[in-house]
PDB file of N, CA and C in Angstrom:
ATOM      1  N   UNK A   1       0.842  -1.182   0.000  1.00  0.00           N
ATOM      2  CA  UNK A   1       0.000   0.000   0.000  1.00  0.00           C
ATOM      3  C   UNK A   1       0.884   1.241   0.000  1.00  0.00           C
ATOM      4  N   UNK A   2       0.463   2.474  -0.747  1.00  0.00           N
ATOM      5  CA  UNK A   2       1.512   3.441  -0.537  1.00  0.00           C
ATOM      6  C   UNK A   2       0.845   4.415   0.207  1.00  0.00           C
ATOM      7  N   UNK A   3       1.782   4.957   0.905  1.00  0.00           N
ATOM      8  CA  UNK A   3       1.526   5.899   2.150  1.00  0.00           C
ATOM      9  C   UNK A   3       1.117   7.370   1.741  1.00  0.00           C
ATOM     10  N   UNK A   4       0.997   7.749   0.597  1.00  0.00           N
ATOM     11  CA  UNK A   4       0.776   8.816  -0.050  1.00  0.00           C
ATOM     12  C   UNK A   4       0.339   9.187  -1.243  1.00  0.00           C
ATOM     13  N   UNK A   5      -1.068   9.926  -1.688  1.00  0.00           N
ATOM     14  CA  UNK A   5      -1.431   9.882  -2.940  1.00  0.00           C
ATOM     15  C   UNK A   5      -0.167  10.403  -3.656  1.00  0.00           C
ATOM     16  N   UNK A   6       0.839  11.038  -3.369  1.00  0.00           N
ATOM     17  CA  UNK A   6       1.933  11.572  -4.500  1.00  0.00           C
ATOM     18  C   UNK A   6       2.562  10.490  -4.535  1.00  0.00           C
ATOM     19  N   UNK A   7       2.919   9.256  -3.541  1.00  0.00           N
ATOM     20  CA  UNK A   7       3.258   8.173  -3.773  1.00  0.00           C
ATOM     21  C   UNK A   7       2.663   7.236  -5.243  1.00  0.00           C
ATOM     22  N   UNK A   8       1.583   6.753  -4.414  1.00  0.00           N
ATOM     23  CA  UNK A   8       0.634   6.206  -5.456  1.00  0.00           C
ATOM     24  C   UNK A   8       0.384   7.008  -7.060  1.00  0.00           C
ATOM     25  N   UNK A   9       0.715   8.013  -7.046  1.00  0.00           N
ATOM     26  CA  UNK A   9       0.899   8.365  -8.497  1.00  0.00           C
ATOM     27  C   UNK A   9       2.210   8.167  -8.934  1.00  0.00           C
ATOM     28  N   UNK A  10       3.198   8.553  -8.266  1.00  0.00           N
ATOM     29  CA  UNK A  10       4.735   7.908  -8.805  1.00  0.00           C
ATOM     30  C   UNK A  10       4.834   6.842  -9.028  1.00  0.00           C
ATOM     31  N   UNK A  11       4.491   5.979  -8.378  1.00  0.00           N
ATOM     32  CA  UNK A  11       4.438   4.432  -9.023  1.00  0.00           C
ATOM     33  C   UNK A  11       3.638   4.083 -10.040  1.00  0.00           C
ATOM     34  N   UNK A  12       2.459   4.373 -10.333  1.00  0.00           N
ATOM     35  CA  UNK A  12       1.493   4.556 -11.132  1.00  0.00           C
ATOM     36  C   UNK A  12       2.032   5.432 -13.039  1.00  0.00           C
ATOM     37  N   UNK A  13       2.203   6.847 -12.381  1.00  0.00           N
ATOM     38  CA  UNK A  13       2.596   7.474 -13.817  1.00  0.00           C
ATOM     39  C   UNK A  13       4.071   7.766 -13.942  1.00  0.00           C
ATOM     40  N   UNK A  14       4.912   7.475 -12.910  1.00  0.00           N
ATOM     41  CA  UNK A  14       6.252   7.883 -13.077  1.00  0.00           C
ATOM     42  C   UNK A  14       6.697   9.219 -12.491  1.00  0.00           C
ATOM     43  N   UNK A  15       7.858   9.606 -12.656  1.00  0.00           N
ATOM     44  CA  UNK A  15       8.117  10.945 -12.268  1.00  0.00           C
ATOM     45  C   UNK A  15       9.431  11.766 -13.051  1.00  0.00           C
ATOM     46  N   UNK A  16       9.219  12.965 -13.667  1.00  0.00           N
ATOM     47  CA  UNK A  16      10.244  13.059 -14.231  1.00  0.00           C
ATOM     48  C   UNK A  16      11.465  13.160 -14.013  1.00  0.00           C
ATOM     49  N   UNK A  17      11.695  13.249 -12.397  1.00  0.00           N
ATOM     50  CA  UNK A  17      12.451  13.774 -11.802  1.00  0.00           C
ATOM     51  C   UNK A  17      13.367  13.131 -11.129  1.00  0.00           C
ATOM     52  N   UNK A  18      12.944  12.054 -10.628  1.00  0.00           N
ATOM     53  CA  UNK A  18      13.041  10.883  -9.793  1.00  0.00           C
ATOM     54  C   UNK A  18      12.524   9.556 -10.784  1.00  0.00           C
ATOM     55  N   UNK A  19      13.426   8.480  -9.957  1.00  0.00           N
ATOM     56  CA  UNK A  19      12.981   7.119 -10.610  1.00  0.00           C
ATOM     57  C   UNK A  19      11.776   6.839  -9.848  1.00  0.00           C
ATOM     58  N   UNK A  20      11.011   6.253 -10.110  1.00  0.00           N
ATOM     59  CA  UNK A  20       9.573   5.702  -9.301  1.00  0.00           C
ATOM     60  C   UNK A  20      10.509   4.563  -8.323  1.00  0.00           C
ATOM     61  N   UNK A  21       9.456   4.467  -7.527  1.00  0.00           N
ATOM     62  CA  UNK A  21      10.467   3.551  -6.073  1.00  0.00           C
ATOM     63  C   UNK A  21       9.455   2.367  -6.227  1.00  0.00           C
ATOM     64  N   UNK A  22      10.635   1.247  -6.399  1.00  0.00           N
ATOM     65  CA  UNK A  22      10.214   0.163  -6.265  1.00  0.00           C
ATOM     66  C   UNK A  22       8.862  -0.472  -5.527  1.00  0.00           C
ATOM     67  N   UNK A  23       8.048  -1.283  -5.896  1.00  0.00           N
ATOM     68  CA  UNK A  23       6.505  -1.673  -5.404  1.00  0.00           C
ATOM     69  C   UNK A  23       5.948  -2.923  -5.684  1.00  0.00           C
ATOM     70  N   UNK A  24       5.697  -3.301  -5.058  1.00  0.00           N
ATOM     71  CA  UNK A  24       4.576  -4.276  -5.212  1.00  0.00           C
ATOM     72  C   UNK A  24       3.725  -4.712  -5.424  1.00  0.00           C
ATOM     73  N   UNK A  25       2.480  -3.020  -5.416  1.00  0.00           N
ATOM     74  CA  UNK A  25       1.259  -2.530  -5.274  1.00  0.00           C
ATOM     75  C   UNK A  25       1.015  -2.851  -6.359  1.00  0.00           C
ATOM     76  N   UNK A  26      -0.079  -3.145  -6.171  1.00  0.00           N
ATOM     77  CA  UNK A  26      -1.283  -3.065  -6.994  1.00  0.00           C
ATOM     78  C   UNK A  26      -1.442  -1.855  -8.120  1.00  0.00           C
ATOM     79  N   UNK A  27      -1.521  -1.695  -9.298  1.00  0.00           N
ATOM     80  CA  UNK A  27      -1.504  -0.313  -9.807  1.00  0.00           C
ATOM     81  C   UNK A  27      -2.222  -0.309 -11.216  1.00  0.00           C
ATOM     82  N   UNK A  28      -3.299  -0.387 -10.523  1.00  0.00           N
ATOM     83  CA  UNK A  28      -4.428  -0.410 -10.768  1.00  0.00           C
ATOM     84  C   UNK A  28      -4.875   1.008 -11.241  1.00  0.00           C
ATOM     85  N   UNK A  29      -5.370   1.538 -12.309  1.00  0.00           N
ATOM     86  CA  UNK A  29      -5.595   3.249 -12.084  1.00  0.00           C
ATOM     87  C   UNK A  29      -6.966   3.461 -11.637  1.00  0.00           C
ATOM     88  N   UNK A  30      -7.957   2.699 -11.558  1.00  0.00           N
ATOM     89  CA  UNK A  30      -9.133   2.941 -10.683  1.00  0.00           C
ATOM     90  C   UNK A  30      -8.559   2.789  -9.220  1.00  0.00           C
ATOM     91  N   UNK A  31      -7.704   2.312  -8.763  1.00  0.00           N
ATOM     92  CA  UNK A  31      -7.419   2.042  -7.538  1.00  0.00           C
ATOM     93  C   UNK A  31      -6.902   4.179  -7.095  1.00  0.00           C
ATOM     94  N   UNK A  32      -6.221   4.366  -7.616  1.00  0.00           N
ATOM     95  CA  UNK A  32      -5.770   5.651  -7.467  1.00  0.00           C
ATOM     96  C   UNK A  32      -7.000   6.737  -8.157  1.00  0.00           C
ATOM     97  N   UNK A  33      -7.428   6.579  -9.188  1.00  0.00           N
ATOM     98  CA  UNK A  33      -9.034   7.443  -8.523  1.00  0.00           C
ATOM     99  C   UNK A  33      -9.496   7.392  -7.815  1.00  0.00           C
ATOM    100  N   UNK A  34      -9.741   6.354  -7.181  1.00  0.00           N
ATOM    101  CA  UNK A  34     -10.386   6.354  -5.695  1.00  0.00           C
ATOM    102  C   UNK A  34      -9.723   7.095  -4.572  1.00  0.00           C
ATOM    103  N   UNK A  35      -8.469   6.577  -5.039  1.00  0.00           N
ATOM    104  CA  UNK A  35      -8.038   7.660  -3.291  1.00  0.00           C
ATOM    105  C   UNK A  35      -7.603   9.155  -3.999  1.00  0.00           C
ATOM    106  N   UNK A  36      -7.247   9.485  -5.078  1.00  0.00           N
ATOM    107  CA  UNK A  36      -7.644  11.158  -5.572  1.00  0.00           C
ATOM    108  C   UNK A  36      -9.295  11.033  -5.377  1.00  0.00           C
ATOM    109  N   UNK A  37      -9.968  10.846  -5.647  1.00  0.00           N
ATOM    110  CA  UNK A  37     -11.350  11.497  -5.456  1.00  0.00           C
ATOM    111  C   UNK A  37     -11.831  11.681  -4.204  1.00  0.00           C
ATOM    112  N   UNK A  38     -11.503  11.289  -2.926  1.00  0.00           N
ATOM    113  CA  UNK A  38     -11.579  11.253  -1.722  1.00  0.00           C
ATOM    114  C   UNK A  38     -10.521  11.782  -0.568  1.00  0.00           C
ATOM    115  N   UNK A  39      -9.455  12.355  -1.424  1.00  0.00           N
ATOM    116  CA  UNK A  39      -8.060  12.637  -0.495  1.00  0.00           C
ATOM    117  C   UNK A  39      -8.691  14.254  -0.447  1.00  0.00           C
ATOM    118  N   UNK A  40      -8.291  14.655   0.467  1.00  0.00           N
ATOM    119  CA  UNK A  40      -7.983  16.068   0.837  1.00  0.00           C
ATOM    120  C   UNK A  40      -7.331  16.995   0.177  1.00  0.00           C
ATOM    121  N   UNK A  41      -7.387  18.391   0.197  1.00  0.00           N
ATOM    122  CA  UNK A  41      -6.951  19.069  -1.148  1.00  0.00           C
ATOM    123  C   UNK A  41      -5.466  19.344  -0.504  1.00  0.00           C
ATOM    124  N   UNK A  42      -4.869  19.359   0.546  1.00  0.00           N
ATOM    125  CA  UNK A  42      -3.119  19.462   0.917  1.00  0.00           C
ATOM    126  C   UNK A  42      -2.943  18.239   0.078  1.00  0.00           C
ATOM    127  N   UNK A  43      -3.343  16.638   0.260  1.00  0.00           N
ATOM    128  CA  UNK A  43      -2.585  15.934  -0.458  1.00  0.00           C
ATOM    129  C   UNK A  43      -2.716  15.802  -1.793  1.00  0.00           C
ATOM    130  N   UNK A  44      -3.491  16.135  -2.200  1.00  0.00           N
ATOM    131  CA  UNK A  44      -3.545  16.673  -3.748  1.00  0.00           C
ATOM    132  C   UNK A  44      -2.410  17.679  -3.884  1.00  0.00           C
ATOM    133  N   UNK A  45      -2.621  18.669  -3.546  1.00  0.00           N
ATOM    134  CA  UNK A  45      -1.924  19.614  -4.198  1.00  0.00           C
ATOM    135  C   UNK A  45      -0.703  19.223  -3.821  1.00  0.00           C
ATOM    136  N   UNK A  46       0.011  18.802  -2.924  1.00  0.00           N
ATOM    137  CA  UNK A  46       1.459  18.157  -2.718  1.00  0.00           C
ATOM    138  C   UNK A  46       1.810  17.086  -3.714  1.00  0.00           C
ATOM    139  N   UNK A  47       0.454  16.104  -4.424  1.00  0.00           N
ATOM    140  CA  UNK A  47       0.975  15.795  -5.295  1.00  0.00           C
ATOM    141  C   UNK A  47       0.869  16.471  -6.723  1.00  0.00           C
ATOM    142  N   UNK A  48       0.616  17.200  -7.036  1.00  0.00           N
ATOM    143  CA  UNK A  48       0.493  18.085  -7.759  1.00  0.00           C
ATOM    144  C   UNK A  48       1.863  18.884  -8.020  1.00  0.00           C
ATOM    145  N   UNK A  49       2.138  19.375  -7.219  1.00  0.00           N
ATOM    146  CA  UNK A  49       3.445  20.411  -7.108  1.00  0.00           C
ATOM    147  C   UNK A  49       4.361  19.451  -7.494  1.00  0.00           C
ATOM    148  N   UNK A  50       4.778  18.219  -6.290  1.00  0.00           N
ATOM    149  CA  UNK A  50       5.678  17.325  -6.194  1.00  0.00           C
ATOM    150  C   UNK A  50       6.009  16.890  -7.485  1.00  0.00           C
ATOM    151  N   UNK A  51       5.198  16.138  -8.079  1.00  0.00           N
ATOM    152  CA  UNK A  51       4.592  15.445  -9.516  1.00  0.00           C
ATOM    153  C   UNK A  51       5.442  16.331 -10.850  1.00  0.00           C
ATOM    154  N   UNK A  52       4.888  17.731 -10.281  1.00  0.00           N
ATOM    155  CA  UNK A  52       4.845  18.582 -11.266  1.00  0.00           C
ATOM    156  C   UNK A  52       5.217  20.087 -11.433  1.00  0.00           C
ATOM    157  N   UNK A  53       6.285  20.429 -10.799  1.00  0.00           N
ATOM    158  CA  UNK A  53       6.230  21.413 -10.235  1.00  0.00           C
ATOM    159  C   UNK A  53       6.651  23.021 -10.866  1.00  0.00           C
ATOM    160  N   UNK A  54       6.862  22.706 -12.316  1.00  0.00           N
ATOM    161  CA  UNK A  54       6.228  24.162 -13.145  1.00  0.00           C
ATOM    162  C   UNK A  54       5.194  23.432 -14.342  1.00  0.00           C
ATOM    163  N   UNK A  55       3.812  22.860 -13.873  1.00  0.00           N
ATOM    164  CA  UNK A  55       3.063  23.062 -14.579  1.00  0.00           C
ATOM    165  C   UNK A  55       2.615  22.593 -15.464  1.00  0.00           C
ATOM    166  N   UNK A  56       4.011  22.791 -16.501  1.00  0.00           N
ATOM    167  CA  UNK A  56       3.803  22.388 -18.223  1.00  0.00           C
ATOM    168  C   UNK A  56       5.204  20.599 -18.356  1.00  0.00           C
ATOM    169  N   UNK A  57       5.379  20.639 -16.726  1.00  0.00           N
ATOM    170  CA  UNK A  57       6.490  19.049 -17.029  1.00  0.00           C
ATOM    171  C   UNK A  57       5.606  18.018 -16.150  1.00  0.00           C
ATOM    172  N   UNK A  58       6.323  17.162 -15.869  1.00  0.00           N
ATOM    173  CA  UNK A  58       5.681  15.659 -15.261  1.00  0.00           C
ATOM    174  C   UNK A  58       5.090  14.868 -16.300  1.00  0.00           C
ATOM    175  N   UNK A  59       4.490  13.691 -15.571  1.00  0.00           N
ATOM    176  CA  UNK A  59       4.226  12.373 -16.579  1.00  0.00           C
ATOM    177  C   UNK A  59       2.874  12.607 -15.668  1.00  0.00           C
ATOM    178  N   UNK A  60       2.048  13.096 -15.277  1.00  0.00           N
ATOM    179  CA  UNK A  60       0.530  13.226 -14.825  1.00  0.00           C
ATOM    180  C   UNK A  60      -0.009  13.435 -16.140  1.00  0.00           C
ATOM    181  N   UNK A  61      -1.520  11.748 -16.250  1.00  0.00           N
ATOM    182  CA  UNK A  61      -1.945  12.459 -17.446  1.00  0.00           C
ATOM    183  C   UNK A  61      -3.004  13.609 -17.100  1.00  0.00           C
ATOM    184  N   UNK A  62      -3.027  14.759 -18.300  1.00  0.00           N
ATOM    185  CA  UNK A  62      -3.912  15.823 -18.127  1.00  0.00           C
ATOM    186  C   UNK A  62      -5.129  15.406 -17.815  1.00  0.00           C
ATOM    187  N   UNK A  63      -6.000  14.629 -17.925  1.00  0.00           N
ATOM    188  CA  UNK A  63      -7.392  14.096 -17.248  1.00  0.00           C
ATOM    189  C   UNK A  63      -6.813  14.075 -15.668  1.00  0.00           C
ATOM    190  N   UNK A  64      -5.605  13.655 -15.540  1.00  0.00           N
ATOM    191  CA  UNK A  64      -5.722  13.488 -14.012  1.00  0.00           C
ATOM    192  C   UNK A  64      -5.475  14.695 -13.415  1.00  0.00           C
ATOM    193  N   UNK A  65      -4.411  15.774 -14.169  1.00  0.00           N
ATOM    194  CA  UNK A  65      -4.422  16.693 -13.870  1.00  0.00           C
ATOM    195  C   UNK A  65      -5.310  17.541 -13.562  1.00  0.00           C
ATOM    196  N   UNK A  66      -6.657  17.926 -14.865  1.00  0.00           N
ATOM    197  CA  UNK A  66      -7.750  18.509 -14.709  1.00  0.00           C
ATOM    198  C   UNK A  66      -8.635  17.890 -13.127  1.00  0.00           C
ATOM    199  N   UNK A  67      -8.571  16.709 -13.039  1.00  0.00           N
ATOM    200  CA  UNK A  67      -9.363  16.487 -11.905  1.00  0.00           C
ATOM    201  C   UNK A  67      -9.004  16.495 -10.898  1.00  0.00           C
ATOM    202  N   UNK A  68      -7.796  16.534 -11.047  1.00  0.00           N
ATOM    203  CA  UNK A  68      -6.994  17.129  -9.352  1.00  0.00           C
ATOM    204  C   UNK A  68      -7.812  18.168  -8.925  1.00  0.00           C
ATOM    205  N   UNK A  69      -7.045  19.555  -9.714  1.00  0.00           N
ATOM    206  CA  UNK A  69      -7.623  20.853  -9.667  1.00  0.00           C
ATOM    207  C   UNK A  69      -9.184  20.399  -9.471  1.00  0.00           C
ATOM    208  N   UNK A  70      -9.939  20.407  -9.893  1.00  0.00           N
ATOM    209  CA  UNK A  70     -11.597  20.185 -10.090  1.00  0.00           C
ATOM    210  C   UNK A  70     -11.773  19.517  -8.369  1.00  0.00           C
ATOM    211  N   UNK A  71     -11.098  18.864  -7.900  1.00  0.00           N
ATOM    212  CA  UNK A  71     -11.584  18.518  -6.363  1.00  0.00           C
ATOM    213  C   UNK A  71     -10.661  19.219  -6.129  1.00  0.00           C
ATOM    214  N   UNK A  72      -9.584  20.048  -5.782  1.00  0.00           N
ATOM    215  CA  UNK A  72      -9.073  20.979  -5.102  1.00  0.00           C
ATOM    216  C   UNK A  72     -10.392  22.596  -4.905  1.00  0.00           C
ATOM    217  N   UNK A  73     -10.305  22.175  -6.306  1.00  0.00           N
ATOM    218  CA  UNK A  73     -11.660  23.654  -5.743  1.00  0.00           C
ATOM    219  C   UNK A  73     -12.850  23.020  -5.467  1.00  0.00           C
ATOM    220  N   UNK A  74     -13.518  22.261  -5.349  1.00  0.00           N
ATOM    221  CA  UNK A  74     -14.350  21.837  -4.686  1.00  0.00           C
ATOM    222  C   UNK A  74     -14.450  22.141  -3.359  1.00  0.00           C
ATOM    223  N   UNK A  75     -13.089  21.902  -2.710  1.00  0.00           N
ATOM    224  CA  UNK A  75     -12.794  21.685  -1.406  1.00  0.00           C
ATOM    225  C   UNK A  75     -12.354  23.407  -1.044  1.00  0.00           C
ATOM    226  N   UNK A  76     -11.672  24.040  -1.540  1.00  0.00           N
ATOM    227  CA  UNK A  76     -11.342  25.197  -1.130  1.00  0.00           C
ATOM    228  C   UNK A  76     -11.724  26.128  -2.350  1.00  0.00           C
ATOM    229  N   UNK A  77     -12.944  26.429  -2.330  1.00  0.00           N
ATOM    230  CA  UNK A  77     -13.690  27.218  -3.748  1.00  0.00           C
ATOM    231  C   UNK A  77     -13.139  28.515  -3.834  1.00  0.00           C
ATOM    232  N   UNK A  78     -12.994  29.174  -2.655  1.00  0.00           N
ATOM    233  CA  UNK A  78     -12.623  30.837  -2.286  1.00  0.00           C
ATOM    234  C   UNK A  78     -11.217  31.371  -2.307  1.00  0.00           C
ATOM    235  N   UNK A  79     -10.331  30.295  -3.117  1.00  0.00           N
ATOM    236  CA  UNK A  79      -8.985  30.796  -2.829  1.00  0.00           C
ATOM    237  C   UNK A  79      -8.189  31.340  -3.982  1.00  0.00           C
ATOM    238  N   UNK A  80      -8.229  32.492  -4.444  1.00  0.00           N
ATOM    239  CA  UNK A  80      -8.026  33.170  -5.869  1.00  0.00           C
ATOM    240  C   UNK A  80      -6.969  32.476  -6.286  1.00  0.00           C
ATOM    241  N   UNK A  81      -5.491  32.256  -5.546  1.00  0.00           N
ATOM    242  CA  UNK A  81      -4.052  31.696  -6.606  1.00  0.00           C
ATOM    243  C   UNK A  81      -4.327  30.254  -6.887  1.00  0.00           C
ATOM    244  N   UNK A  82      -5.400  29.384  -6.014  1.00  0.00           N
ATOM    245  CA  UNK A  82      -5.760  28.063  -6.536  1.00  0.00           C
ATOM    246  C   UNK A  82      -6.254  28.195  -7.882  1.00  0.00           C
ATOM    247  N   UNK A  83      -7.498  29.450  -7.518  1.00  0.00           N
ATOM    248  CA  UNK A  83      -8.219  29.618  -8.634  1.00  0.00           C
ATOM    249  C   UNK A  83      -7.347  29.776 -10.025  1.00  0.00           C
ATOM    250  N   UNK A  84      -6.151  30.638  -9.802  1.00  0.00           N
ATOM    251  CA  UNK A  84      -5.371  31.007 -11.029  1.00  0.00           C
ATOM    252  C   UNK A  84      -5.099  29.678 -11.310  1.00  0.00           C
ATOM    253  N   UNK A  85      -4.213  28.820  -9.982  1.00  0.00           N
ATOM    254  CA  UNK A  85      -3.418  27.872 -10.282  1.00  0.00           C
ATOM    255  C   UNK A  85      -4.166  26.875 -12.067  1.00  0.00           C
ATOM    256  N   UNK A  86      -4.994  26.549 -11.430  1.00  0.00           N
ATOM    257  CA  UNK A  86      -6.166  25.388 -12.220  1.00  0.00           C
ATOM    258  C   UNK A  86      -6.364  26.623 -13.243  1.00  0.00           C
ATOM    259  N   UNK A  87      -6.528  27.035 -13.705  1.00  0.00           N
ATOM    260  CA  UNK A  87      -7.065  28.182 -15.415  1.00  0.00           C
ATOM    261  C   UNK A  87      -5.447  27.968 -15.841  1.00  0.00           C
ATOM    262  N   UNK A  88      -4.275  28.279 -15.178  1.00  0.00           N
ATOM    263  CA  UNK A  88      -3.143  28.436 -16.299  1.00  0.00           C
ATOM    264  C   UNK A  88      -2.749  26.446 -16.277  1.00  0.00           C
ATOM    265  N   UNK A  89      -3.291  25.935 -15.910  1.00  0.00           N
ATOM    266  CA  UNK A  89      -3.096  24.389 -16.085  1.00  0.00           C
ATOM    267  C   UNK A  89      -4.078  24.292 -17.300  1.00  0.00           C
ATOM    268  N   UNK A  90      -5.264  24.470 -17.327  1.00  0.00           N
ATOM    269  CA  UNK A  90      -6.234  24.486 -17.948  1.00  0.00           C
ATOM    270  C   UNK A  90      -5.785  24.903 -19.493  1.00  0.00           C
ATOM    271  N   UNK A  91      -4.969  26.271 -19.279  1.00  0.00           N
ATOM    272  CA  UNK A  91      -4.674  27.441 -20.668  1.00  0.00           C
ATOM    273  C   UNK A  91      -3.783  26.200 -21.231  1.00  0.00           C
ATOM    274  N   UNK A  92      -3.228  25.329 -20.574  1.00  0.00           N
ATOM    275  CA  UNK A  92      -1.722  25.096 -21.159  1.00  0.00           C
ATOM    276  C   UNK A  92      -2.228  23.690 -21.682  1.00  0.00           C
ATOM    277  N   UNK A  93      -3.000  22.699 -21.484  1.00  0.00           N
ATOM    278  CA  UNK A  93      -3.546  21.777 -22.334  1.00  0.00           C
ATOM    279  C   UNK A  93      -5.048  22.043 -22.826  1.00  0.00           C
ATOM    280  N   UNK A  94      -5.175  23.140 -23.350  1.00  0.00           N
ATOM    281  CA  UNK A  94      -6.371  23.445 -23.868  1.00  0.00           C
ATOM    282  C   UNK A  94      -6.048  23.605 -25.545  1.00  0.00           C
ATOM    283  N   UNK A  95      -7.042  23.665 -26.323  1.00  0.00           N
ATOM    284  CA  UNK A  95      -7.915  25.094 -25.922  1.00  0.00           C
ATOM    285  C   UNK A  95      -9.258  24.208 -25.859  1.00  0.00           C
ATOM    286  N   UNK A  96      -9.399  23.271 -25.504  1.00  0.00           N
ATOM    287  CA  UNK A  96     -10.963  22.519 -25.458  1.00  0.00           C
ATOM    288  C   UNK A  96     -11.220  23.502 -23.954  1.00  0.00           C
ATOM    289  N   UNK A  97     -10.852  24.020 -22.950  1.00  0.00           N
ATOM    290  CA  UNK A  97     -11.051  24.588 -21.831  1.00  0.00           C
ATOM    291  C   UNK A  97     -10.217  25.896 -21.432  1.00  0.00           C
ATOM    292  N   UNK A  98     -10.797  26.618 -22.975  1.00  0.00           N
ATOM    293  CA  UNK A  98     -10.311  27.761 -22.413  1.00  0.00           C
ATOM    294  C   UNK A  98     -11.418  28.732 -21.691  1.00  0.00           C
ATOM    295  N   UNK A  99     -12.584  28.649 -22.101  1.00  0.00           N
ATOM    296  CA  UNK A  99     -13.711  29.128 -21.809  1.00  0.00           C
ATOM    297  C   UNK A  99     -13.852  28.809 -19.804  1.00  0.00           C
ATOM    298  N   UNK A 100     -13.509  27.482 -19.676  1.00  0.00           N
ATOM    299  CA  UNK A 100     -13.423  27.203 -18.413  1.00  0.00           C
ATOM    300  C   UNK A 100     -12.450  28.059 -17.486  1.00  0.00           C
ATOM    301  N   UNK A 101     -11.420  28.145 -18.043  1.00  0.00           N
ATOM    302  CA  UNK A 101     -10.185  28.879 -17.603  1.00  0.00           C
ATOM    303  C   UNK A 101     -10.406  30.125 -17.425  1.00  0.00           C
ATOM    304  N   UNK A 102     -10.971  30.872 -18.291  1.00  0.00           N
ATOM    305  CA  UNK A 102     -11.040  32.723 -18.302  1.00  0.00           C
ATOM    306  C   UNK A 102     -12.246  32.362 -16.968  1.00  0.00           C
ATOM    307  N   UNK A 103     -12.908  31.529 -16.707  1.00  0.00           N
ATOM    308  CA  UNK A 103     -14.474  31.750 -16.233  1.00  0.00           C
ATOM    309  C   UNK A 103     -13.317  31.537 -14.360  1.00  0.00           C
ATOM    310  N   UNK A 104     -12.830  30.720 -14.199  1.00  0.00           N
ATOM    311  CA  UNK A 104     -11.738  30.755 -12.883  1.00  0.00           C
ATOM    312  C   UNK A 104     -10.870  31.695 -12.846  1.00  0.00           C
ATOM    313  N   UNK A 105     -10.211  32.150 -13.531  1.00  0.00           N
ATOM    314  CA  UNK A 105     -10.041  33.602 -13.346  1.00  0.00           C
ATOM    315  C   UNK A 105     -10.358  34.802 -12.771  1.00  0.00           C
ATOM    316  N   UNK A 106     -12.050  35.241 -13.979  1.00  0.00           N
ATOM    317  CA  UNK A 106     -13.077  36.001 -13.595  1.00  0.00           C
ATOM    318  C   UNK A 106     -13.024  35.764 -12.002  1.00  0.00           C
ATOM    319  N   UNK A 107     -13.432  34.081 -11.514  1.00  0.00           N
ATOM    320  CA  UNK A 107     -13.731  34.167 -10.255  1.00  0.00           C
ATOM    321  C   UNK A 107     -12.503  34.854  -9.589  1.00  0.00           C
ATOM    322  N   UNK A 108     -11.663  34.324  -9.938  1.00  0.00           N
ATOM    323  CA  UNK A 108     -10.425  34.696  -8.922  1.00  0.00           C
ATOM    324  C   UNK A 108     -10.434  35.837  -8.489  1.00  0.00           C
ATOM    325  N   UNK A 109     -10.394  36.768  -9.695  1.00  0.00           N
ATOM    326  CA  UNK A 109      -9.883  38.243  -9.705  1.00  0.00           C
ATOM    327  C   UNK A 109     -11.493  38.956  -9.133  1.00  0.00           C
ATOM    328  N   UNK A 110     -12.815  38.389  -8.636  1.00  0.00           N
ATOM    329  CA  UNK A 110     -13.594  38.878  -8.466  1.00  0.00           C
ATOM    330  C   UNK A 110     -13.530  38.297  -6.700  1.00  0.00           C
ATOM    331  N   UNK A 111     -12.838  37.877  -5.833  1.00  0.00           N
ATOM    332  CA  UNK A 111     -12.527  37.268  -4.751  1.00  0.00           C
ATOM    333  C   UNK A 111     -11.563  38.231  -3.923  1.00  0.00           C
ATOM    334  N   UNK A 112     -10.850  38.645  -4.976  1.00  0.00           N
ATOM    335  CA  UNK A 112      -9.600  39.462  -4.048  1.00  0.00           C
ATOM    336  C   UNK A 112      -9.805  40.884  -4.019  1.00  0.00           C
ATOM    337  N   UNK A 113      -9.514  41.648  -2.659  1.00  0.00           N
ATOM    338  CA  UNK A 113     -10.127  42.880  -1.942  1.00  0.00           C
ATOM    339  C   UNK A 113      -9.472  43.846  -3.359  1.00  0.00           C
ATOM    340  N   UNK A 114     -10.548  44.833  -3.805  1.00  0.00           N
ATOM    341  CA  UNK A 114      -9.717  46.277  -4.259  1.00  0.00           C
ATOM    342  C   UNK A 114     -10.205  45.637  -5.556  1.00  0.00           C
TER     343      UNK A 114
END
């Protein structure tokens, strides 16, 4: 079992950075939707960063990417640089979601004082 959804995705999709660490597990990719769709948005976004950490590198596929973000704001809807975060992820494997992207933005920049 791995002790960490950024775990369980390194073994799973790799890492560019690092060799994936040896396993045993099961790796299964419904097995790891399940615990992204139910993990908390710190361990998301730690694997997120970790995984990936300007954005446009890592071996995360973009479906998983998009749905990271998509339960990160779920969980913390009100937080404008999340908000940016997810639109310039969005800008950068789009343009099927660019419309989505300007619309998290809008929110963002309509969240912060002034």
């Amino acid at each position: 079992m791995h002790s960490t959804l950024t775990e369980h995705a390194r073994c799973l999709y790799g890492d560019e950075y690092r060799p994936a660490p040896e396993c045993d597990g099961d790796h299964r990719e419904h097995y790891f939707v399940e615990e992204l769709t139910f993990a908390g948005a710190d361990s998301i976004l730690a694997m997120l960063r970790e995984l990936s950490p300007h954005l446009v590198d890592g071996h995360l596929p973009v479906w998983v990417r998009n749905l990271a973000y998509r339960l990160v704001l779920l969980q913390r809807p009100d937080e404008p640089a999340l908000l940016r975060e997810a639109a310039e992820s969005l800008w950068l494997h789009g343009p099927d979601w660019d419309d989505i992207a300007a619309e998290l933005k809008r929110r963002a920049d309509s969240l912060e004082p002034g």
